[in-house]
Protein backbone atom coordinates (compact mmCIF):
# COMPACT_ATOMS: atom_id res chain seq x y z
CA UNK A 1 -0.29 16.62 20.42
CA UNK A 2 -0.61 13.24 22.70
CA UNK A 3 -3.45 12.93 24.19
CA UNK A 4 -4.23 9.94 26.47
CA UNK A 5 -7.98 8.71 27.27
CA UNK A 6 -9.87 5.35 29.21
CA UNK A 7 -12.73 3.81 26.66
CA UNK A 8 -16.14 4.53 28.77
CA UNK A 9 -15.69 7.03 31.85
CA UNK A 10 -18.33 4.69 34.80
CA UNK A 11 -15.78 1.97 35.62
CA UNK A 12 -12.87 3.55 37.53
CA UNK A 13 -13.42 4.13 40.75
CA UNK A 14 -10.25 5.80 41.95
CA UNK A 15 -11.07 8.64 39.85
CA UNK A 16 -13.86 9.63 42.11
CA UNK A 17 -14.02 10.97 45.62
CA UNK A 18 -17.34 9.61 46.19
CA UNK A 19 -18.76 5.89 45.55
CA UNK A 20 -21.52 7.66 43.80
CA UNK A 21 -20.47 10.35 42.37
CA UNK A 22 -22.80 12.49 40.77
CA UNK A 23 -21.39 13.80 37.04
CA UNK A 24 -18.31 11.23 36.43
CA UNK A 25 -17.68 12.60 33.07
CA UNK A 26 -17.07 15.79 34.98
CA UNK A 27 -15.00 14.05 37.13
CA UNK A 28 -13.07 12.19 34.70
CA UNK A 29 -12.23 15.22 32.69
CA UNK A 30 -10.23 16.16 35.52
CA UNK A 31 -7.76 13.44 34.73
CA UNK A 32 -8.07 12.66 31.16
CA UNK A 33 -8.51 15.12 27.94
CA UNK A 34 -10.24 12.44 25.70
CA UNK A 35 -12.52 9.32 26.18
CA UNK A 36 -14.10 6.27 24.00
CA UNK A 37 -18.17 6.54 24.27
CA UNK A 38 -18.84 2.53 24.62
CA UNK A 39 -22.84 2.39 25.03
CA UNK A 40 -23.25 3.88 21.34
CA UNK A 41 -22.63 0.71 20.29
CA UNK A 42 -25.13 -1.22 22.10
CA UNK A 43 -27.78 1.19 20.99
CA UNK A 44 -28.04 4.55 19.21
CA UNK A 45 -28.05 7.40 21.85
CA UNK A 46 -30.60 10.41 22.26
CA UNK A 47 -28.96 13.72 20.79
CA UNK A 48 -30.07 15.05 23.87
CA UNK A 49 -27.24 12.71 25.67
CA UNK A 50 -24.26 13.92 23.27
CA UNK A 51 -25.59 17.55 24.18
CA UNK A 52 -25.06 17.04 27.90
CA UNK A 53 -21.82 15.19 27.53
CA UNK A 54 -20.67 18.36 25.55
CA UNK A 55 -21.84 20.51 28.15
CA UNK A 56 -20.48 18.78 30.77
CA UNK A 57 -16.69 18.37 29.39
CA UNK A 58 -13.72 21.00 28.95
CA UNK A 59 -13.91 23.11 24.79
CA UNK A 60 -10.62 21.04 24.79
CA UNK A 61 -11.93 17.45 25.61
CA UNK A 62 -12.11 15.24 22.85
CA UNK A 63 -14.87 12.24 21.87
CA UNK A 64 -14.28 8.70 19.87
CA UNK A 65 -17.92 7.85 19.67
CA UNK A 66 -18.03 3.92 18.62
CA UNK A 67 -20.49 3.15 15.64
CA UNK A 68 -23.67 0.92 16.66
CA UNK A 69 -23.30 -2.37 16.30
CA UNK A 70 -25.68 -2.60 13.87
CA UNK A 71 -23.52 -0.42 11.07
CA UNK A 72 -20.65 -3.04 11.76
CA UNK A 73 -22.79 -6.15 11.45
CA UNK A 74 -21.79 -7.39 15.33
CA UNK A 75 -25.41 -9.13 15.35
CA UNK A 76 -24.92 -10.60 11.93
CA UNK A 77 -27.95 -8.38 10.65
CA UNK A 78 -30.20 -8.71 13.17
CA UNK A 79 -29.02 -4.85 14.81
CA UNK A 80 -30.64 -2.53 12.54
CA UNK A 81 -34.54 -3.85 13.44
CA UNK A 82 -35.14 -0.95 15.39
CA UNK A 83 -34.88 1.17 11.69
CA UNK A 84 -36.73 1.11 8.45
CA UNK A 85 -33.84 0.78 6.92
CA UNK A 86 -29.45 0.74 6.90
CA UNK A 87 -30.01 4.18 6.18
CA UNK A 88 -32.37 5.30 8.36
CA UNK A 89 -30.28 3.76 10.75
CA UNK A 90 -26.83 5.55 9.73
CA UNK A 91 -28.72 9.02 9.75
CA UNK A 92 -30.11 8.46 13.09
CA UNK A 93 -26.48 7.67 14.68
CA UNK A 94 -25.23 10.61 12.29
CA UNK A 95 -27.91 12.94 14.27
CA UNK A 96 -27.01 11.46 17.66
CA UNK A 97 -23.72 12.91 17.83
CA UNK A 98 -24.18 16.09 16.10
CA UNK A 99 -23.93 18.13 19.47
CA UNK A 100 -20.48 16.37 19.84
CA UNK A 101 -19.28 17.48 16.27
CA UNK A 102 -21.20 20.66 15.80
CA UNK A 103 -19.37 21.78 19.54
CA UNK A 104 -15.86 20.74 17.84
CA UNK A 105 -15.39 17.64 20.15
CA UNK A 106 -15.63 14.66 17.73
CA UNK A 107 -12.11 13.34 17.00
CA UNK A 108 -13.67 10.21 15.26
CA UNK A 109 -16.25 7.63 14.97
CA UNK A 110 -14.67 4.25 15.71
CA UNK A 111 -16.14 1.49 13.54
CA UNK A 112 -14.93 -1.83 14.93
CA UNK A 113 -15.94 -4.87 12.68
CA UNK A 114 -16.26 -8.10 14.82
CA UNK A 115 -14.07 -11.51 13.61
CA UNK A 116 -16.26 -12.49 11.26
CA UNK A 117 -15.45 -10.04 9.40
CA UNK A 118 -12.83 -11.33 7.02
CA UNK A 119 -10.89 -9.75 4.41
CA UNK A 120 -13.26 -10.21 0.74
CA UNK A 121 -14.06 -8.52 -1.82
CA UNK A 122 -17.77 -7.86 -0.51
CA UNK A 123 -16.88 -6.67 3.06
CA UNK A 124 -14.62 -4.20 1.11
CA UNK A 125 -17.60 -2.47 -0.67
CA UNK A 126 -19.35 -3.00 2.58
CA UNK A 127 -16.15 -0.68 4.10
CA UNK A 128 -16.68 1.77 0.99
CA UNK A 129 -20.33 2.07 1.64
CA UNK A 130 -20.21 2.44 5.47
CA UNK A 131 -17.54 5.25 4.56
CA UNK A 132 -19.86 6.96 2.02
CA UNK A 133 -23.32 6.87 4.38
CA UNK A 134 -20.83 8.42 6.60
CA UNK A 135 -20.29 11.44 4.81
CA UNK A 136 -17.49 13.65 6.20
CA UNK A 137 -17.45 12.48 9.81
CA UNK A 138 -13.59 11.24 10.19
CA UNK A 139 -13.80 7.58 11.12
CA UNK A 140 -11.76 4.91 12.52
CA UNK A 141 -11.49 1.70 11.46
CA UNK A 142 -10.67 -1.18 13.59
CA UNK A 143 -10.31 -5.02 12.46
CA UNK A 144 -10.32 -8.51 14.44
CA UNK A 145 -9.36 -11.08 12.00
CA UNK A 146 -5.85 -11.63 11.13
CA UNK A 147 -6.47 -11.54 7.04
CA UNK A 148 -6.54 -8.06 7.07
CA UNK A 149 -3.08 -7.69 7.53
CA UNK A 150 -1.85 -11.16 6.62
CA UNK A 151 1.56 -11.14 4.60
CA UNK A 152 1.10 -9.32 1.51
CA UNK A 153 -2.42 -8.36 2.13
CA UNK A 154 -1.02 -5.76 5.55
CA UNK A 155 0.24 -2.94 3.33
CA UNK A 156 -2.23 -3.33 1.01
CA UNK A 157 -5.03 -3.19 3.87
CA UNK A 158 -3.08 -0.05 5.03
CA UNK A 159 -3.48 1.47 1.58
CA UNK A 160 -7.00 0.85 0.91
CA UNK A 161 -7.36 2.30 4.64
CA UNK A 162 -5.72 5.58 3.52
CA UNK A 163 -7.10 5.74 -0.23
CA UNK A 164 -10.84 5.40 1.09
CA UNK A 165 -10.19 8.16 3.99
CA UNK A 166 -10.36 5.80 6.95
CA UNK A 167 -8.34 6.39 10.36
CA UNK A 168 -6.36 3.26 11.26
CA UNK A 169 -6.64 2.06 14.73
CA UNK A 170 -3.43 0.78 16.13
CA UNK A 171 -4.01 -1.96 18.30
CA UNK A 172 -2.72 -3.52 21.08
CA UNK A 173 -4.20 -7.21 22.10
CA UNK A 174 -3.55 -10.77 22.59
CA UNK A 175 -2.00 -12.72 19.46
CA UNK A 176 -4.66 -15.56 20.11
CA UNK A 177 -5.52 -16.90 16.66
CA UNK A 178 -7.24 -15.67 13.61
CA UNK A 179 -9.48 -13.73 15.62
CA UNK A 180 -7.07 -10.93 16.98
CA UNK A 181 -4.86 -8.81 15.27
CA UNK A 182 -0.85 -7.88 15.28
CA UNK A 183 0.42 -4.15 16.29
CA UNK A 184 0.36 -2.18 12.79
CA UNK A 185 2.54 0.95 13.55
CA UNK A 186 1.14 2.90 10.70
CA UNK A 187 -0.83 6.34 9.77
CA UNK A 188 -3.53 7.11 7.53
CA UNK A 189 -4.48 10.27 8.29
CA UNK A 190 -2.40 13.07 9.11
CA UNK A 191 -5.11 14.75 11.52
CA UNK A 192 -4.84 11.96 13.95
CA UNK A 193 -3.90 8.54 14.75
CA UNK A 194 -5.78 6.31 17.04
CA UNK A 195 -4.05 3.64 19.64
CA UNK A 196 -6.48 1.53 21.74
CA UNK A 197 -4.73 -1.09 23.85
CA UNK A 198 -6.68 -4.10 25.05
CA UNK A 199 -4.36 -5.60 27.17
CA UNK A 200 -2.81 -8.94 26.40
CA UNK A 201 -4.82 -11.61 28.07
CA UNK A 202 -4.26 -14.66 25.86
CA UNK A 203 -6.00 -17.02 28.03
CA UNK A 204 -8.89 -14.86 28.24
CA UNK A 205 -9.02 -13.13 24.83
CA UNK A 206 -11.75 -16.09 23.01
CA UNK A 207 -14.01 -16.49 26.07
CA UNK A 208 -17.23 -14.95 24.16
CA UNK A 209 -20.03 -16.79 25.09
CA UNK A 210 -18.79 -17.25 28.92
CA UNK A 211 -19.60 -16.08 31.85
CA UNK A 212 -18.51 -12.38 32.48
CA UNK A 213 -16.68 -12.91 28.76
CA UNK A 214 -15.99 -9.46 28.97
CA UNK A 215 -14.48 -9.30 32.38
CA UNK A 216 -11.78 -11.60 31.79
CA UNK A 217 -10.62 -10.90 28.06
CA UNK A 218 -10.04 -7.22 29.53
CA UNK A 219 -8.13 -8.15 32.62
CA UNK A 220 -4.54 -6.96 32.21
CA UNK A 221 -2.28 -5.26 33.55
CA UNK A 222 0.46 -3.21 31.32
CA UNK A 223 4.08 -3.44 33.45
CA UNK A 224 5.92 -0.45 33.36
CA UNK A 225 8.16 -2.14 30.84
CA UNK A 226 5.22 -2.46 28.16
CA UNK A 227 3.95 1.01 28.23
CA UNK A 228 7.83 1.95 27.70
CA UNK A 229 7.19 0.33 24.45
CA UNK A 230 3.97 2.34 23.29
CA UNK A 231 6.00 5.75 24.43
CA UNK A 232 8.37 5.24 21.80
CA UNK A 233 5.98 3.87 19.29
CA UNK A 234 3.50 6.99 20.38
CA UNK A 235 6.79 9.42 19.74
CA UNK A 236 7.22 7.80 16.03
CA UNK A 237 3.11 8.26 15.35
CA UNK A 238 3.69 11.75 16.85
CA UNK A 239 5.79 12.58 13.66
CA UNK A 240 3.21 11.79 10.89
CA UNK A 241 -0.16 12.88 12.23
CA UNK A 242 -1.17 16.11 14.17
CA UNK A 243 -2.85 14.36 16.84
CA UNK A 244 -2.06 10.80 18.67
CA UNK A 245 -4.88 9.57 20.60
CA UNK A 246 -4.43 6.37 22.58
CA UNK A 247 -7.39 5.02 24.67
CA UNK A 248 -6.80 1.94 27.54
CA UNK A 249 -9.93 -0.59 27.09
CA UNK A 250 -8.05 -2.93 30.24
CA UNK A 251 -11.10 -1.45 32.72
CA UNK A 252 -12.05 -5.21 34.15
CA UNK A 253 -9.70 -4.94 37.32
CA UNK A 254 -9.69 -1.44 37.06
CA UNK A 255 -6.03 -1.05 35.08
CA UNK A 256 -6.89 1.46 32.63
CA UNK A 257 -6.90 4.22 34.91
CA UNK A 258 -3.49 3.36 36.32
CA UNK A 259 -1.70 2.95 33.26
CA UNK A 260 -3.15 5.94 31.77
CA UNK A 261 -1.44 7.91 34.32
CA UNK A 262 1.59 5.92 34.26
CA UNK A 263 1.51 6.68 30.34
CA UNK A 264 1.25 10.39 30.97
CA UNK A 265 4.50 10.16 33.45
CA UNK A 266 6.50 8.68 30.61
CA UNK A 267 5.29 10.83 28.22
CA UNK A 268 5.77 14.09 30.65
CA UNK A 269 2.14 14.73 30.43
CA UNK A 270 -0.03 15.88 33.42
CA UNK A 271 -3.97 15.59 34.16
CA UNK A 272 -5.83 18.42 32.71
CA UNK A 273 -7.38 20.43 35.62
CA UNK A 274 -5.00 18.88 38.60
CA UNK A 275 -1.95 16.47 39.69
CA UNK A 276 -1.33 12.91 39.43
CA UNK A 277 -2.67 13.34 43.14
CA UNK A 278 -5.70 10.82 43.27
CA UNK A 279 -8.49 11.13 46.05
CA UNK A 280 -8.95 7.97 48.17
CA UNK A 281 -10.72 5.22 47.14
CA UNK A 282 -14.52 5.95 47.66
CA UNK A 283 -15.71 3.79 51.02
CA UNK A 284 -18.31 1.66 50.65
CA UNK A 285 -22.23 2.07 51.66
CA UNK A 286 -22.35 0.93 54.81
CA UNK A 287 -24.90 -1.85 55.33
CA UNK A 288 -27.56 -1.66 57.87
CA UNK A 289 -27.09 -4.59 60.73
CA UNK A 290 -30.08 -6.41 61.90
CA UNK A 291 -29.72 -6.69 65.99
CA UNK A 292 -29.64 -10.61 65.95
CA UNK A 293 -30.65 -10.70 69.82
CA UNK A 294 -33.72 -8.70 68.95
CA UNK A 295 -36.44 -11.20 68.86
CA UNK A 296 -39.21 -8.58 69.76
């Protein structure tokens, strides 16, 4: 099974008939069978949250929740304040999306370590214990600096990956030093393996600490040519794991949505509950006009 999803489900408006539309998960579900939940990372979520999302999706709609940042070390220690301790902090994300899991809509927790995380000896046990406070929620594991899979430390990455009961996260993203990394066509777990494609904006892909640094290392566009590529690649995942999942993080110009779909075509996939038949793009508020000759 191929199923195709957008990371976050807010920032693409030509999946909505209205400019403020009420329930966009809702919505979205329409088009897509899976997403990526984004703003777990910047802080751990109410259960109450995961119940709704639940509630408001398809039984057959399918969650990557990303870990909080402070279980991947994003703020270089300085995430897991808000918690007595690491472990108070693991059991309260663990509790947050137990509506998710317990209603059979969980395909994996994404744990995404951030550049600095390089490729020792003590971020491995750091790996082994994030995997163990985990318990038996699958997870996916996601690098951003090349010596993970530098020559003849790749395969063994891969195997440690597999061995310690981590999903590996094919990626897709700019070659731009040794803080990206190269496309590893590989599976670790026969239940599922997980594509997210970043786009490939060189120029843009090392402007943290910028302006709208987020804006422009997302801004890509995938030509019809490119997503050719990831259909064959998805068709040779498709034969060693159960489940493919690929997710489009390209939102900044509002790509994702659009190669999603064009994705689907290829792969001779349609939208869950409809056609590739979009509404029209929602029309702005209008704006209330002062009368400039009105001087009373």
């Amino acid at each position: 099974m191929i199923r195709i999803g957008l990371c976050g489900w807010g920032d693409h408006p030509t999946l909505y008939k209205e400019a403020k539309e009420k329930n966009k998960l809702a919505a979205y579900a329409n088009w897509f069978p899976a997403v990526e939940v984004d703003s777990s990372f910047y802080a751990v979520q109410a259960p109450r949250l995961a119940e709704k999302w639940s509630a408001e999706t398809p039984a057959d709609f399918r969650f990557v929740v990303k870990a909080y940042q402070g279980m991947t070390g994003h703020s270089r220690g300085g995430a897991n304040k808000p918690f007595e301790s690491e472990d108070a902090m693991y059991k309260a994300f663990r509790e947050s999306i137990e509506p998710i899991r317990k209603a059979g809509k969980l395909d994996a927790v994404l744990f995404q370590y951030p550049p600095w995380f390089t490729c020792t000896r003590f971020h491995v046990e750091e790996l082994r214990t994030a995997k163990r406070r985990m318990a038996d929620i699958p997870c996916a594991l996601e690098f951003r600096n090349q010596s993970w899979y530098a020559p003849g430390t790749r395969e063994r990455t891969v195997e440690f990956t597999k061995r310690e009961g981590w999903i590996h996260t094919v990626c897709d993203e700019p070659q731009a030093g040794e803080g990206s990394v190269p496309i590893v066509e590989a599976v670790t777990d026969e239940g599922l393996a997980l594509i997210r494609l970043h786009g490939r904006n060189v120029s843009g892909w090392n402007s943290a600490g910028q302006p709208n640094w987020r804006d422009v290392r997302y801004l890509y566009r995938y030509s019809e040519e490119e997503l050719a590529e990831w259909a064959e690649r998805i068709h040779r995942l498709e034969r060693e794991a159960d489940q493919v999942v690929v997710l489009f993080n390209n939102n900044s110009g509002g790509d994702a949505a659009d190669n999603g779909l064009a994705l689907m075509r290829m792969l001779d996939l349609s939208p869950p509950r409809g056609s590739f038949e979009r509404p029209a793009p929602p029309e702005p508020e209008p704006v209330e006009q002062l009368d400039l000759f009105d001087l009373t």
